[in-house]
C-alpha atoms as a PDB file:
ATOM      1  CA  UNK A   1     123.437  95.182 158.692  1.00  0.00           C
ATOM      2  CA  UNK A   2     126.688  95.592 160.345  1.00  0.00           C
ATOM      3  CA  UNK A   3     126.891  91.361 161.149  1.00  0.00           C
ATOM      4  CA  UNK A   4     128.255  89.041 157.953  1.00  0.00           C
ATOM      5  CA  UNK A   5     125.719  85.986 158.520  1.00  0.00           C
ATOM      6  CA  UNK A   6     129.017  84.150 159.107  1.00  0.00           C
ATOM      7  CA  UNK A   7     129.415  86.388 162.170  1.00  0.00           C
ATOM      8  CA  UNK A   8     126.083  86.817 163.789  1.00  0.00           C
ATOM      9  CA  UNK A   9     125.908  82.800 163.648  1.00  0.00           C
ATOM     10  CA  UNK A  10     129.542  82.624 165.311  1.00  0.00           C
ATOM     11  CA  UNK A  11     128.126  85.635 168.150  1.00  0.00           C
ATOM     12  CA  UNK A  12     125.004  83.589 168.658  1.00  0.00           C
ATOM     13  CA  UNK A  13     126.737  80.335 169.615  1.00  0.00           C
ATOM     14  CA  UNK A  14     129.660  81.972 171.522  1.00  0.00           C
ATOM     15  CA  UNK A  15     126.675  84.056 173.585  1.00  0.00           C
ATOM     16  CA  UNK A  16     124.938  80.428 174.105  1.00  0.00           C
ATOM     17  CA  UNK A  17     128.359  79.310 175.339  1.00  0.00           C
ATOM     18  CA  UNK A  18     128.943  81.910 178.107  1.00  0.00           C
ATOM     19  CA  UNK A  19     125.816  81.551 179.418  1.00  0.00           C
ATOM     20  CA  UNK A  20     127.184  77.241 179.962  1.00  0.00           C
ATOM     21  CA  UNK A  21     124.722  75.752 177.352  1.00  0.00           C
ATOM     22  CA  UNK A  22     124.026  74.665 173.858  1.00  0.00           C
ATOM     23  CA  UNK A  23     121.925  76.230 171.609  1.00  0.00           C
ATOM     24  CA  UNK A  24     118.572  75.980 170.346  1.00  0.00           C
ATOM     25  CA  UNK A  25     118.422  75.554 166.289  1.00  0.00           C
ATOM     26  CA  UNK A  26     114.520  74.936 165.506  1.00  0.00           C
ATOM     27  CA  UNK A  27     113.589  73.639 161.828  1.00  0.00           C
ATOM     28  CA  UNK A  28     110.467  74.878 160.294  1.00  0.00           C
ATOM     29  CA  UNK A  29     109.113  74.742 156.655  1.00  0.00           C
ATOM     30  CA  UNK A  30     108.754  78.432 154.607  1.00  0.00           C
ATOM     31  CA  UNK A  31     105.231  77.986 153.808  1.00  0.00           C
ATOM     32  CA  UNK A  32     104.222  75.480 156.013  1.00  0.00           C
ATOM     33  CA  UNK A  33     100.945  75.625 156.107  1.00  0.00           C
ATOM     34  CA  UNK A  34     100.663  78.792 154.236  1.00  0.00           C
ATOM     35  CA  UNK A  35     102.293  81.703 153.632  1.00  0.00           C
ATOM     36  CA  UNK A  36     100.656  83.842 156.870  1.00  0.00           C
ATOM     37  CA  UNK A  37     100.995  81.374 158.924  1.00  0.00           C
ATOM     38  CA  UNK A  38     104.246  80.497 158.606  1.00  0.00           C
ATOM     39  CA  UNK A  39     105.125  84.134 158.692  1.00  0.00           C
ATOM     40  CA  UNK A  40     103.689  83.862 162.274  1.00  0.00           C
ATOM     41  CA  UNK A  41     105.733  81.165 163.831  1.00  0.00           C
ATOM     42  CA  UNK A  42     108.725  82.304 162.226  1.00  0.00           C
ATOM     43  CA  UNK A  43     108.310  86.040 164.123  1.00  0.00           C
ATOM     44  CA  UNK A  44     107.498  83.213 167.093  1.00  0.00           C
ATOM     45  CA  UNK A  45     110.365  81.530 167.270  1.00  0.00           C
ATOM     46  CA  UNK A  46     112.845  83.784 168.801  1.00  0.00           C
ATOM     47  CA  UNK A  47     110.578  84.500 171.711  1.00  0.00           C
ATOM     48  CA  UNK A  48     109.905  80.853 172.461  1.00  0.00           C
ATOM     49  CA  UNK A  49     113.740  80.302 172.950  1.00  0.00           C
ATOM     50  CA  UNK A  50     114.993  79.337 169.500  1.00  0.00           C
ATOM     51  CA  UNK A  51     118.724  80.776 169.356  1.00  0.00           C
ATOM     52  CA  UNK A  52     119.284  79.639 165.596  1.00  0.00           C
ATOM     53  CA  UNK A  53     116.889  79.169 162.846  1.00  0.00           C
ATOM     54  CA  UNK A  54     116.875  76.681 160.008  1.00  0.00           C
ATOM     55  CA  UNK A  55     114.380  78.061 157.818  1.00  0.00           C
ATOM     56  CA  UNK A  56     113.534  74.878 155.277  1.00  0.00           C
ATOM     57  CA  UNK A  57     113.235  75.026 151.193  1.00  0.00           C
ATOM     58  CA  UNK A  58     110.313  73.278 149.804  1.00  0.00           C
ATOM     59  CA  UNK A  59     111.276  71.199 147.481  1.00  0.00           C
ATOM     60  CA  UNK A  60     109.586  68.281 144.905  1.00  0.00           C
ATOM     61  CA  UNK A  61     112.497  65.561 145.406  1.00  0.00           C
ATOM     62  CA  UNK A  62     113.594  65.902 149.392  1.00  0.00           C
ATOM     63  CA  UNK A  63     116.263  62.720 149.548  1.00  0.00           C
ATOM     64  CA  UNK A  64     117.281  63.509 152.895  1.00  0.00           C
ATOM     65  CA  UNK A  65     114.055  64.319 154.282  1.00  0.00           C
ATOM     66  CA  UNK A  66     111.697  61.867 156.469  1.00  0.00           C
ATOM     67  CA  UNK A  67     107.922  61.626 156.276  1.00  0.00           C
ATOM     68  CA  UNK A  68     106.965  64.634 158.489  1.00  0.00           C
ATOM     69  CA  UNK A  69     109.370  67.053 156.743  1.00  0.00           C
ATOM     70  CA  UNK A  70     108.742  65.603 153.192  1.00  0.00           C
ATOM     71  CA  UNK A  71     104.719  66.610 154.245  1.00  0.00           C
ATOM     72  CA  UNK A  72     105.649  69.871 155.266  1.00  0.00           C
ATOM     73  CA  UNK A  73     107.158  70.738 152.074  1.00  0.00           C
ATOM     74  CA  UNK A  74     104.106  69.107 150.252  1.00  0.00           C
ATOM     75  CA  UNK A  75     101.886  71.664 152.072  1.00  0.00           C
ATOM     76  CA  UNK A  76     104.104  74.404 151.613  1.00  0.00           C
ATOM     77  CA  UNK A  77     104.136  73.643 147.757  1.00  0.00           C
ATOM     78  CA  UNK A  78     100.813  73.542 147.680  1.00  0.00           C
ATOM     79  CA  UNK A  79     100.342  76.561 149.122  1.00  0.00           C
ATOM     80  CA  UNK A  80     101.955  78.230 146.561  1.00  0.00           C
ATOM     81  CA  UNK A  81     105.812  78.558 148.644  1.00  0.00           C
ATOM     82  CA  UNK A  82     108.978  79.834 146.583  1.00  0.00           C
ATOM     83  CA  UNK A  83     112.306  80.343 147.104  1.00  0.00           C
ATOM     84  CA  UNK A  84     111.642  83.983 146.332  1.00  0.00           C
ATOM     85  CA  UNK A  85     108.984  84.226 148.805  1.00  0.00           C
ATOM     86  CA  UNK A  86     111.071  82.506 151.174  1.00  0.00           C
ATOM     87  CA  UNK A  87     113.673  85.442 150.796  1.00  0.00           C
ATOM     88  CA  UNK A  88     110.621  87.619 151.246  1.00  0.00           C
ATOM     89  CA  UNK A  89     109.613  85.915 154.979  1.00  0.00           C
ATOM     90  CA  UNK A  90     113.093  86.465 155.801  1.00  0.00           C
ATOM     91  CA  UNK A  91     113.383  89.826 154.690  1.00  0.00           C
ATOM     92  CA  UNK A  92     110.162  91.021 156.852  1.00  0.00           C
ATOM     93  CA  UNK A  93     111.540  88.953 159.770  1.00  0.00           C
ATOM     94  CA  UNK A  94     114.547  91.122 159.952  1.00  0.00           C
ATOM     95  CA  UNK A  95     112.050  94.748 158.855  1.00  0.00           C
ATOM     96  CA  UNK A  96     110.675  93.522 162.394  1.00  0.00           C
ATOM     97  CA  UNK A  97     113.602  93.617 164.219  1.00  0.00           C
ATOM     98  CA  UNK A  98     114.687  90.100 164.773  1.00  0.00           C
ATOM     99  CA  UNK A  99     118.287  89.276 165.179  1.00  0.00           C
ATOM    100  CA  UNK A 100     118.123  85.637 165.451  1.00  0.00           C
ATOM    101  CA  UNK A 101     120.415  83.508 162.847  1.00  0.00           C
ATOM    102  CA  UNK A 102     118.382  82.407 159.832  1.00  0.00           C
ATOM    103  CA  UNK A 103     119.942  79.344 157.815  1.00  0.00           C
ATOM    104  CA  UNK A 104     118.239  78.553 154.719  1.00  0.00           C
ATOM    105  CA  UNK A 105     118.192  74.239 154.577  1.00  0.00           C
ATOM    106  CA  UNK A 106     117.161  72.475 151.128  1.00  0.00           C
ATOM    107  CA  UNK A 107     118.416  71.484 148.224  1.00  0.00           C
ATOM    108  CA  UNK A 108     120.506  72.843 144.975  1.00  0.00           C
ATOM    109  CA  UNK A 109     118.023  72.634 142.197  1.00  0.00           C
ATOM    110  CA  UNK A 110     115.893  76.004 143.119  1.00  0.00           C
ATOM    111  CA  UNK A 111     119.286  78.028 144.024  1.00  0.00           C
ATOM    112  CA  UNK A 112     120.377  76.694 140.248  1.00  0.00           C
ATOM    113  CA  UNK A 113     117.163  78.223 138.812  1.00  0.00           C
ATOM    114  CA  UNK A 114     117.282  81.261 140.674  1.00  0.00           C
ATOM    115  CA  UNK A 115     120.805  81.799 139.606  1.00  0.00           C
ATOM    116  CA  UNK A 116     124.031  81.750 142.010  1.00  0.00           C
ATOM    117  CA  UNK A 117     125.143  85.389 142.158  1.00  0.00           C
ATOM    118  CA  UNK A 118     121.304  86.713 142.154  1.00  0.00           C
ATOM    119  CA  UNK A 119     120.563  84.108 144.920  1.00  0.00           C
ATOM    120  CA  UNK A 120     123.425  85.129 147.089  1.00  0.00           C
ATOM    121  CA  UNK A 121     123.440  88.887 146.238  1.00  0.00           C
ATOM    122  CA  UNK A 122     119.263  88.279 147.382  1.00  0.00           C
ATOM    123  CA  UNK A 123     119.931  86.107 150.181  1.00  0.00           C
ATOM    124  CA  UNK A 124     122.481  88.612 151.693  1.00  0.00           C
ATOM    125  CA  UNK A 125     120.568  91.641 151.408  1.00  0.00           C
ATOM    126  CA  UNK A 126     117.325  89.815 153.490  1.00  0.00           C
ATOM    127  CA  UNK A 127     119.502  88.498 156.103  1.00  0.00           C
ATOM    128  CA  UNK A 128     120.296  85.177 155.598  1.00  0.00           C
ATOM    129  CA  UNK A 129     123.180  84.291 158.084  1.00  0.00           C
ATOM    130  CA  UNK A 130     123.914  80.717 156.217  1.00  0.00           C
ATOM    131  CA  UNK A 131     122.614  77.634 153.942  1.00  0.00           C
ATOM    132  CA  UNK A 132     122.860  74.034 153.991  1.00  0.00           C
ATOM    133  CA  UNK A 133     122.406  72.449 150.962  1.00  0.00           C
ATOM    134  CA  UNK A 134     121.924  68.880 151.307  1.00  0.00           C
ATOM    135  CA  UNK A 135     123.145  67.611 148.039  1.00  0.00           C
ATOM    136  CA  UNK A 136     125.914  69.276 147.367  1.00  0.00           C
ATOM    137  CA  UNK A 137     128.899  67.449 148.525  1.00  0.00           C
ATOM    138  CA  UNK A 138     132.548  69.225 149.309  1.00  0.00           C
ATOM    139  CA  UNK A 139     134.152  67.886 145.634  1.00  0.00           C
ATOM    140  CA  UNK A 140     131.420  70.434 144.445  1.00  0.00           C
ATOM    141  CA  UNK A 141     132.483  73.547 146.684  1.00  0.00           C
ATOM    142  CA  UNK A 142     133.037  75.786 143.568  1.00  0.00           C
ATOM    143  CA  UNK A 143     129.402  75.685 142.529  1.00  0.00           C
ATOM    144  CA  UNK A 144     127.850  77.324 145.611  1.00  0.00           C
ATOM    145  CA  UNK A 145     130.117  76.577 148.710  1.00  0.00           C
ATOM    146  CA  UNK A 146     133.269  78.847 148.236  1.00  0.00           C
ATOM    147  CA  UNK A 147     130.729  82.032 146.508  1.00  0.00           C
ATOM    148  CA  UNK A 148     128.759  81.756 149.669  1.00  0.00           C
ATOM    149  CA  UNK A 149     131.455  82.225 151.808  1.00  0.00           C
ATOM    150  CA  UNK A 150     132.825  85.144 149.622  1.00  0.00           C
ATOM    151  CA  UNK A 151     129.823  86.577 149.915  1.00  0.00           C
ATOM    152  CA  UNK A 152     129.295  87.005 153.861  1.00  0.00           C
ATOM    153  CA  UNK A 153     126.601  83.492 154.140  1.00  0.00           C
ATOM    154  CA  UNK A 154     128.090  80.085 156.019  1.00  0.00           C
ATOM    155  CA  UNK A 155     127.954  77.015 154.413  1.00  0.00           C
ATOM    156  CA  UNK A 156     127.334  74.863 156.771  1.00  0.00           C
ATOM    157  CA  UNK A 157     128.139  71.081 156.179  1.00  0.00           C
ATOM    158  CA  UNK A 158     126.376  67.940 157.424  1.00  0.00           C
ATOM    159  CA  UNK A 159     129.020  65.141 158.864  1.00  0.00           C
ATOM    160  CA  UNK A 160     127.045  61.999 159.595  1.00  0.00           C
ATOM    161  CA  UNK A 161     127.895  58.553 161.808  1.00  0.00           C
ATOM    162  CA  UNK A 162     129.558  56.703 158.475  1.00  0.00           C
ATOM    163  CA  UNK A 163     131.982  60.167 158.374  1.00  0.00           C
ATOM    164  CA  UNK A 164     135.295  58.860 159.267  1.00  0.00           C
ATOM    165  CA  UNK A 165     138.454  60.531 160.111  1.00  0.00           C
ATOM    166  CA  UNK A 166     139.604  60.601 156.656  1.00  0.00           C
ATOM    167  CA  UNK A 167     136.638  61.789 155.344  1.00  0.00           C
ATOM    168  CA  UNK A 168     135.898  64.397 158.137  1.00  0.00           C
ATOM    169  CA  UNK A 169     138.490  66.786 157.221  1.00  0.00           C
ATOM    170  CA  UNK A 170     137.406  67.089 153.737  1.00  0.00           C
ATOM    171  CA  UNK A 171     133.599  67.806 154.881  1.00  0.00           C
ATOM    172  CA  UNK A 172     135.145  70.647 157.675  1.00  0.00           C
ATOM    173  CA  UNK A 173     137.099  71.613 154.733  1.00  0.00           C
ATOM    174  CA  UNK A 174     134.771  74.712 153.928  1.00  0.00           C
ATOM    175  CA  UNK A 175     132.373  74.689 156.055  1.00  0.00           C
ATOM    176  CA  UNK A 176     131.423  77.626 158.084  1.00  0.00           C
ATOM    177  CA  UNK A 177     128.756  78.441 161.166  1.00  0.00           C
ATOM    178  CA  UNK A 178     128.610  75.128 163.039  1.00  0.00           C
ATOM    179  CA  UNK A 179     129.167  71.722 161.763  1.00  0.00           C
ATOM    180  CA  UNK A 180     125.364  70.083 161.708  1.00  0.00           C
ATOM    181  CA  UNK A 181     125.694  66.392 163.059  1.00  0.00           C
ATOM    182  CA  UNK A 182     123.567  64.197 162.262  1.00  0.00           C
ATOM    183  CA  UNK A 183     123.005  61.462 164.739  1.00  0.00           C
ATOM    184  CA  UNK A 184     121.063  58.611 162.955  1.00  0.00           C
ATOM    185  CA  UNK A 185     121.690  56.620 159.699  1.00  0.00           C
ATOM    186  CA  UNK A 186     119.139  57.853 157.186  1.00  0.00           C
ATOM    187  CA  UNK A 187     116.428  60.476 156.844  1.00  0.00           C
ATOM    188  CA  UNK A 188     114.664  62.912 159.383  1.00  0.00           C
ATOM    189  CA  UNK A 189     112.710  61.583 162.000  1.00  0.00           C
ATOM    190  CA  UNK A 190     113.919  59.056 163.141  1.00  0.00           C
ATOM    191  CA  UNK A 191     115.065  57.548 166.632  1.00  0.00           C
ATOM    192  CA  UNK A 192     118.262  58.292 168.492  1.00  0.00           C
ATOM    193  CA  UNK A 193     119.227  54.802 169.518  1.00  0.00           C
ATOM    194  CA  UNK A 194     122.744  55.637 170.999  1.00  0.00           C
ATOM    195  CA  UNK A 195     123.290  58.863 172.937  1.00  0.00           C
ATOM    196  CA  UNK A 196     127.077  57.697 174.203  1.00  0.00           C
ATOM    197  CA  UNK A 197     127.914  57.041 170.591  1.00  0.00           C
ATOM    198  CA  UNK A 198     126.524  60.473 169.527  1.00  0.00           C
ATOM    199  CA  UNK A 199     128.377  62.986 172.940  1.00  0.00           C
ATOM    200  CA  UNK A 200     131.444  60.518 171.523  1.00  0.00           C
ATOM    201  CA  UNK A 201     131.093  61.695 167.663  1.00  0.00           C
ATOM    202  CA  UNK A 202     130.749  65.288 168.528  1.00  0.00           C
ATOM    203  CA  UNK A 203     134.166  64.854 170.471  1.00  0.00           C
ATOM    204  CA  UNK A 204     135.614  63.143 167.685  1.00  0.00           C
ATOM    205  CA  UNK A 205     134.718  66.227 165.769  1.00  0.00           C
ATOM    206  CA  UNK A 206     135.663  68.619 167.763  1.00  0.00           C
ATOM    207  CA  UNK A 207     139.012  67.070 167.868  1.00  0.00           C
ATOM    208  CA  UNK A 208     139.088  67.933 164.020  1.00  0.00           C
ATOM    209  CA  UNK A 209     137.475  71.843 164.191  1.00  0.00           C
ATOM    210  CA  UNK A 210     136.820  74.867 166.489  1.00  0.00           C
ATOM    211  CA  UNK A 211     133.595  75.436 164.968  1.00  0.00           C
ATOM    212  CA  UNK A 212     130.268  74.846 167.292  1.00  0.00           C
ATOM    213  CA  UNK A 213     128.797  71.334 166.439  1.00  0.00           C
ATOM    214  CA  UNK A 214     125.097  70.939 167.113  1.00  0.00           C
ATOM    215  CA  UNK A 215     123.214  67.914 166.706  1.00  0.00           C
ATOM    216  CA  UNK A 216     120.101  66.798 165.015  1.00  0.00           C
ATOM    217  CA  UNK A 217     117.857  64.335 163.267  1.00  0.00           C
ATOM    218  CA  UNK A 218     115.933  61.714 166.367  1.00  0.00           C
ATOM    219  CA  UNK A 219     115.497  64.665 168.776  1.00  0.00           C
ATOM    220  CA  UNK A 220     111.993  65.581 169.787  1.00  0.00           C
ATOM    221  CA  UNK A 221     111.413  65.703 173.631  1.00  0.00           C
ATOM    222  CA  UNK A 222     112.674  68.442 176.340  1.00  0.00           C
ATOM    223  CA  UNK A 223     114.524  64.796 177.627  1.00  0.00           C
ATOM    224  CA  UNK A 224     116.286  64.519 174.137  1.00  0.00           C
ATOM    225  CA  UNK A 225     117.324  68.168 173.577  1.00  0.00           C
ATOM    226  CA  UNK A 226     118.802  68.010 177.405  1.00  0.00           C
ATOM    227  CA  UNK A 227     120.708  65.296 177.016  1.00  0.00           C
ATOM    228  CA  UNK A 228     122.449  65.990 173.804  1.00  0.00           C
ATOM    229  CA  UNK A 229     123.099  69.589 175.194  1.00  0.00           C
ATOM    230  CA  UNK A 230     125.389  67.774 177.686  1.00  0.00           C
ATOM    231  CA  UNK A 231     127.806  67.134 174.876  1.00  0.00           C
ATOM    232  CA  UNK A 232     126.921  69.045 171.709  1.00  0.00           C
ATOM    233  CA  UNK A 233     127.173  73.042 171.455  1.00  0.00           C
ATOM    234  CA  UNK A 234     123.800  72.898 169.725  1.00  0.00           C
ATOM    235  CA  UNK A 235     120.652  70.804 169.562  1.00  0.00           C
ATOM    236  CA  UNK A 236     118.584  70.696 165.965  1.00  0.00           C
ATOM    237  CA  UNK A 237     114.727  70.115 166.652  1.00  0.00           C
ATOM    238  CA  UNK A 238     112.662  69.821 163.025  1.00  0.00           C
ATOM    239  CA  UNK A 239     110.391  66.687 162.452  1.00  0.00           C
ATOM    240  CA  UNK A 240     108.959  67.192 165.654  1.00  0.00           C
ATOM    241  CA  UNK A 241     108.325  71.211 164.823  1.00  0.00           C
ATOM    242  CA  UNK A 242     106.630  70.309 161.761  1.00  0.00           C
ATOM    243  CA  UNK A 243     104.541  67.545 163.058  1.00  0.00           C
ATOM    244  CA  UNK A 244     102.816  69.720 165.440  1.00  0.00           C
ATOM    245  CA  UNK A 245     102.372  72.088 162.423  1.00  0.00           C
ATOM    246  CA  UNK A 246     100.036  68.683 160.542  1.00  0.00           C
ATOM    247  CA  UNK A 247      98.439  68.024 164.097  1.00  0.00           C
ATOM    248  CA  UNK A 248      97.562  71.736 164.380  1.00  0.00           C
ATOM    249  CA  UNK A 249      95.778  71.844 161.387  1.00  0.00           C
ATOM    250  CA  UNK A 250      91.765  70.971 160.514  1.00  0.00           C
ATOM    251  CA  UNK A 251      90.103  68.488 158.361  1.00  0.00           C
ATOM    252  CA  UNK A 252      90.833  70.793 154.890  1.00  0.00           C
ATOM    253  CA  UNK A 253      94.419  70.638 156.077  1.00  0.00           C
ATOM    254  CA  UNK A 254      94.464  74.433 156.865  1.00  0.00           C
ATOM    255  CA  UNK A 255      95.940  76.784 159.878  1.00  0.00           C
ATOM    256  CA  UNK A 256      93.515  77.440 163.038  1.00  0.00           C
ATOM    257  CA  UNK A 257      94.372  79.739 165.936  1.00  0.00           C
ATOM    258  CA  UNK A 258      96.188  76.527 167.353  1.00  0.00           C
ATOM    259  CA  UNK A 259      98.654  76.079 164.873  1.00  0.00           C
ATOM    260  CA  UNK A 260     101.418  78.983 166.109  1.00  0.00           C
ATOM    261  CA  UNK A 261     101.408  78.212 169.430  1.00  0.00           C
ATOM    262  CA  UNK A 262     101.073  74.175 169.036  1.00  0.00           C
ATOM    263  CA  UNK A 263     104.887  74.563 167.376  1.00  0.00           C
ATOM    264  CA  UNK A 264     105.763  77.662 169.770  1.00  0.00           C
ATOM    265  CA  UNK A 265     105.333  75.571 173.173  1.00  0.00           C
ATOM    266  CA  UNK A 266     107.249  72.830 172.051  1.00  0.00           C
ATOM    267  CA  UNK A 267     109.792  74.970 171.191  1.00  0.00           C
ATOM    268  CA  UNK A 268     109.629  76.357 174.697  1.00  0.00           C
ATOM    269  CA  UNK A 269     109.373  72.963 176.365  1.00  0.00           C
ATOM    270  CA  UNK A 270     112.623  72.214 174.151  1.00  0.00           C
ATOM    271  CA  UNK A 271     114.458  75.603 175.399  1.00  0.00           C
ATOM    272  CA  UNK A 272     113.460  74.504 178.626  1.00  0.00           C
ATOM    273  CA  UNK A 273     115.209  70.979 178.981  1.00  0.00           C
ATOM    274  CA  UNK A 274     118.643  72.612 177.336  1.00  0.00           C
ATOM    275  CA  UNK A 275     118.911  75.512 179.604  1.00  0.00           C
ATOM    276  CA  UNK A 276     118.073  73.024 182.332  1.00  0.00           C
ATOM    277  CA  UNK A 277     121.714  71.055 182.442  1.00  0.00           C
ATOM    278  CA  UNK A 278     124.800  72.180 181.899  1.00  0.00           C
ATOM    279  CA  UNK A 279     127.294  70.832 178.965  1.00  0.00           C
ATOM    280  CA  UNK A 280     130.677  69.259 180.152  1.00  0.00           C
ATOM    281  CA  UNK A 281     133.836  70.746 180.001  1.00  0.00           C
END
């Protein structure tokens, strides 16, 4: 590859920009419901309008996860998902051509396992453009953070409403890619009660980095993806993704011919209401 993830993320968000709008970042589960089929919507995505990928860990302890994700790593588990074969997904994404910015989103406890320097040497050679790794704060930046970075991958950080401005600059610290807002108090899924407040924390940011800051967490309508775009430089779409995954699927809880394109026209719908405004100055 001749991109460092940290580049091909920067490329993607500065092409998004030129064009006057945010970017898409779409959430999905590896494994979700099975291994094929999430194979499928992943090689989806980019065609449906999805500028960034977060490609989601399954994992047995999800803290920061709401209901519909937490599901969607259930079925993935069940299925038989890894962290190796989620490497693997990624790796044949990028065999197929696809250029579209993968972050890997989950937890520490399987990248421990797998080992640091195997992980990222892996992750690297597949294509994996950057990782956010929920539980791993900045006063831990040594154990993942600052080898990721050496080795080509973003570490992008999470800066939520209760991060102030003294905290902020010790979250932007290392943190590579975009800055992921999030725009509620508490897990995935839930409801964006304040858009003002939100367009108002993503200036606050902004005032602190250059790096894109995209917004997620209580987006799941063309309506909420457009109205964020107006102030954020990207929009993060994932419980609502993964929901249409569990509506997709039949009584035994496994894929039909629906499932791709239940999470693919959403994704279009979504593409749709951001390229439909244009963000503020």
């Amino acid at each position: 590859m001749t991109e460092t993830g940290q580049t091909r993320i920067q490329n993607r968000f500065q092409a998004c920009a030129r064009e006057g709008r945010a970017a898409l970042v779409t959430f999905v589960t590896a494994g979700d419901p099975d291994f094929e089929t999430s194979s499928a919507i992943l090689a989806a995505l980019p065609g449906a309008g999805a500028d960034v990928i977060e490609l989601g860990v399954p994992f047995t302890d999800p803290m920061a996860d709401g209901v519909p994700v937490q599901l969607a790593g259930q079925r993935a588990l069940k299925a038989g998902q890894t962290l190796r074969k989620t490497l693997a997904m990624v790796e044949s994404f990028r065999k197929a051509g696809h250029d579209t910015p993968i972050v890997l989103m989950g937890y520490y406890n399987p990248i421990y396992a797998y080992g640091v320097d195997a992980f990222l040497t892996d992750a690297r050679r597949v294509g994996i453009d950057g990782l956010i790794v929920v539980d791993l704060p900045p006063e831990e930046d040594e154990e993942l953070c600052l080898p990721a970075l050496k080795a080509g991958v973003s570490f992008i950080r999470l800066a939520t409403p209760t991060t102030d401005d003294k905290r902020l600059p010790k979250v932007l610290q290392n943190t590579s890619g975009f800055v992921y807002y999030v725009s509620v108090t508490g897990v995935t899924g839930g409801a964006i009660a304040d858009y003002g407040a939100v367009g108002d924390a993503v200036a606050r940011i902004k005032r602190h980095t250059d790096l894109p800051v995209a917004v997620g967490f209580g987006v799941k309508t063309a309506e909420d993806a457009a109205t964020i775009a107006k102030r954020a430089d990207g929009v993060v779409v994932g419980s609502a993704l993964v929901e249409r995954v569990r509506l997709s699927l039949d009584d035994q809880g496994k894929a039909t011919e629906k499932t791709v394109s239940a999470v693919t026209s959403l994704v279009s719908e979504l593409a749709q209401g951001i390229r439909s405004v244009a963000k503020a100055a």
